[in-house]
C-alpha atoms as a PDB file:
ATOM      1  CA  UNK A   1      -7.456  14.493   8.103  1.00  0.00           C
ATOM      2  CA  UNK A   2     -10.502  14.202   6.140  1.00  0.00           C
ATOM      3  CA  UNK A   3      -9.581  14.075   2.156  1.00  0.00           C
ATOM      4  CA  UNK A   4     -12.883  14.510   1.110  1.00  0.00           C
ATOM      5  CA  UNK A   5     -13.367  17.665   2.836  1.00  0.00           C
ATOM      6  CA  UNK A   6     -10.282  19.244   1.628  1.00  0.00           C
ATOM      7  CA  UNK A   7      -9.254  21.671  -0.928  1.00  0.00           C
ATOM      8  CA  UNK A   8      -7.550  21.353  -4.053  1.00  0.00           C
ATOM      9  CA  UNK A   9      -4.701  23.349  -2.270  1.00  0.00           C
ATOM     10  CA  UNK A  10      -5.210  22.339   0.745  1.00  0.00           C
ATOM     11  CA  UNK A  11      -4.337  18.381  -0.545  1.00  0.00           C
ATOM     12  CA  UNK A  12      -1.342  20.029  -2.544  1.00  0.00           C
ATOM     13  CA  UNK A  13      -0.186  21.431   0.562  1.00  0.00           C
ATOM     14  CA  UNK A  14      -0.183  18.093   2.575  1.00  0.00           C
ATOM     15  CA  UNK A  15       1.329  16.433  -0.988  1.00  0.00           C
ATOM     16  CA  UNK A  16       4.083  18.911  -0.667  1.00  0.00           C
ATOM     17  CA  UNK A  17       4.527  18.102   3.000  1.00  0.00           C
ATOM     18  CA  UNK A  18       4.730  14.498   2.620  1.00  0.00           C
ATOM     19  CA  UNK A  19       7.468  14.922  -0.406  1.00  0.00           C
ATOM     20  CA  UNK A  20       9.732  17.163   1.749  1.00  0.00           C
ATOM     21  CA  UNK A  21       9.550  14.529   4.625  1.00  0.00           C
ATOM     22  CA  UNK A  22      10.713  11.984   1.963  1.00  0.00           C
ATOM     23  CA  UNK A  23      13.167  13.807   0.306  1.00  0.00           C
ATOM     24  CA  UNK A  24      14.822  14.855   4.247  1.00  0.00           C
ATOM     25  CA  UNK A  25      13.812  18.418   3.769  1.00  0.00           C
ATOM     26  CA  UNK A  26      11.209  17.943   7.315  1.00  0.00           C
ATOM     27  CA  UNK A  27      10.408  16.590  10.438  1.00  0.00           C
ATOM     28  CA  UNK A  28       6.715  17.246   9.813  1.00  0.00           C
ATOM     29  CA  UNK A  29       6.686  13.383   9.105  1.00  0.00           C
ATOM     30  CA  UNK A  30       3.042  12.206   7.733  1.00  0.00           C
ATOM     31  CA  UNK A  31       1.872   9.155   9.016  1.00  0.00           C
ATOM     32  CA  UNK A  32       1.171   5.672   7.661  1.00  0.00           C
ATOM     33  CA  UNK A  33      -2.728   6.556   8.288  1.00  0.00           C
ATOM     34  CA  UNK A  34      -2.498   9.844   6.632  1.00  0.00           C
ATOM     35  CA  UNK A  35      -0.978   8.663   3.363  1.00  0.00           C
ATOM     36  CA  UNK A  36      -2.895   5.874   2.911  1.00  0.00           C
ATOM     37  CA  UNK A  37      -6.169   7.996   3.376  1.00  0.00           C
ATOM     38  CA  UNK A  38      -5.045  10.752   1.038  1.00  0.00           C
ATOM     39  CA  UNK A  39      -4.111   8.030  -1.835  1.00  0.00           C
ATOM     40  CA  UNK A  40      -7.104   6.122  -1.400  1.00  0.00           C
ATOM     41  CA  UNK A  41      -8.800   9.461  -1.863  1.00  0.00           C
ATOM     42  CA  UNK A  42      -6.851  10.460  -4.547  1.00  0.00           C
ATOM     43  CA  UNK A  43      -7.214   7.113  -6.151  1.00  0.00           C
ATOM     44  CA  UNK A  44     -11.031   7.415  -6.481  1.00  0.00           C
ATOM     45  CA  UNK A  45     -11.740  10.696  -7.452  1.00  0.00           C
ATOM     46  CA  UNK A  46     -10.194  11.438 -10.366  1.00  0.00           C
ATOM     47  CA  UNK A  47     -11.565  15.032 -10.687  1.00  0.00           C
ATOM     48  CA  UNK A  48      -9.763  16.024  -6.610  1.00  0.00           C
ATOM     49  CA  UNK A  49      -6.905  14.090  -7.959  1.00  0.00           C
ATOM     50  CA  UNK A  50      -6.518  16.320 -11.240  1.00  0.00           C
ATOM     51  CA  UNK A  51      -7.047  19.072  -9.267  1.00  0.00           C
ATOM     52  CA  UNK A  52      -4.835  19.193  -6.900  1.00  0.00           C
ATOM     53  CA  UNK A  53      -2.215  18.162  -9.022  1.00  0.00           C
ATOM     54  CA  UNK A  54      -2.604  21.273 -10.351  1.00  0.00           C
ATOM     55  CA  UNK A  55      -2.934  23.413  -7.571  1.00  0.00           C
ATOM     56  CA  UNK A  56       0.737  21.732  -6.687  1.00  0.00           C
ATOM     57  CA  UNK A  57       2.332  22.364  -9.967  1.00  0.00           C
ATOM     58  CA  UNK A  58       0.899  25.880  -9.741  1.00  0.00           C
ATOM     59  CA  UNK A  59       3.092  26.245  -6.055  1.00  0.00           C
ATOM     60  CA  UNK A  60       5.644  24.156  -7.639  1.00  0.00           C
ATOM     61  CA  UNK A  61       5.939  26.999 -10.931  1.00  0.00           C
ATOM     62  CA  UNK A  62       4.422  29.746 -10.255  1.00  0.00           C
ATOM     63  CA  UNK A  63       5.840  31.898 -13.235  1.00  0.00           C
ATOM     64  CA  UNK A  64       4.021  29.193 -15.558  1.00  0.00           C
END
C-alpha cells in the first residue's frame, strides 16, 4: 500500500478495515507495516488526513 497514492475513500476504506479487525468484526487483519505507513501518512498531511476523515464519516452516516 502506497498512502500517498490513495484516495480520500480509498484510505477510509482501509481505516474502516483496520477498525473492524480491532473491534473482532474481521479476519482481514492489517499489518504492523500497513498501519504504521497509513499513520505516518496521515500524520503529515493534514489536508489527506481531513479528507478522508470525511469520506469515512460520510460511509459511517450516510443520511447526514
Amino acid at each position: 500500500m502506497r498512502p500517498a497514492a490513495l484516495t480520500p475513500a480509498e484510505i477510509a476504506d482501509h481505516l474502516a478495515r483496520m477498525y473492524r479487525a480491532d473491534h473482532g468484526r474481521s479476519d482481514d487483519i492489517p499489518t504492523p507495516a500497513e498501519r504504521t505507513a497509513l499513520a505516518d501518512s496521515l500524520g503529515c498531511h493534514e489536508e489527506a488526513r481531513a479528507a478522508a476523515w470525511a469520506a469515512w464519516t460520510a460511509e459511517l452516516n450516510p443520511l447526514d
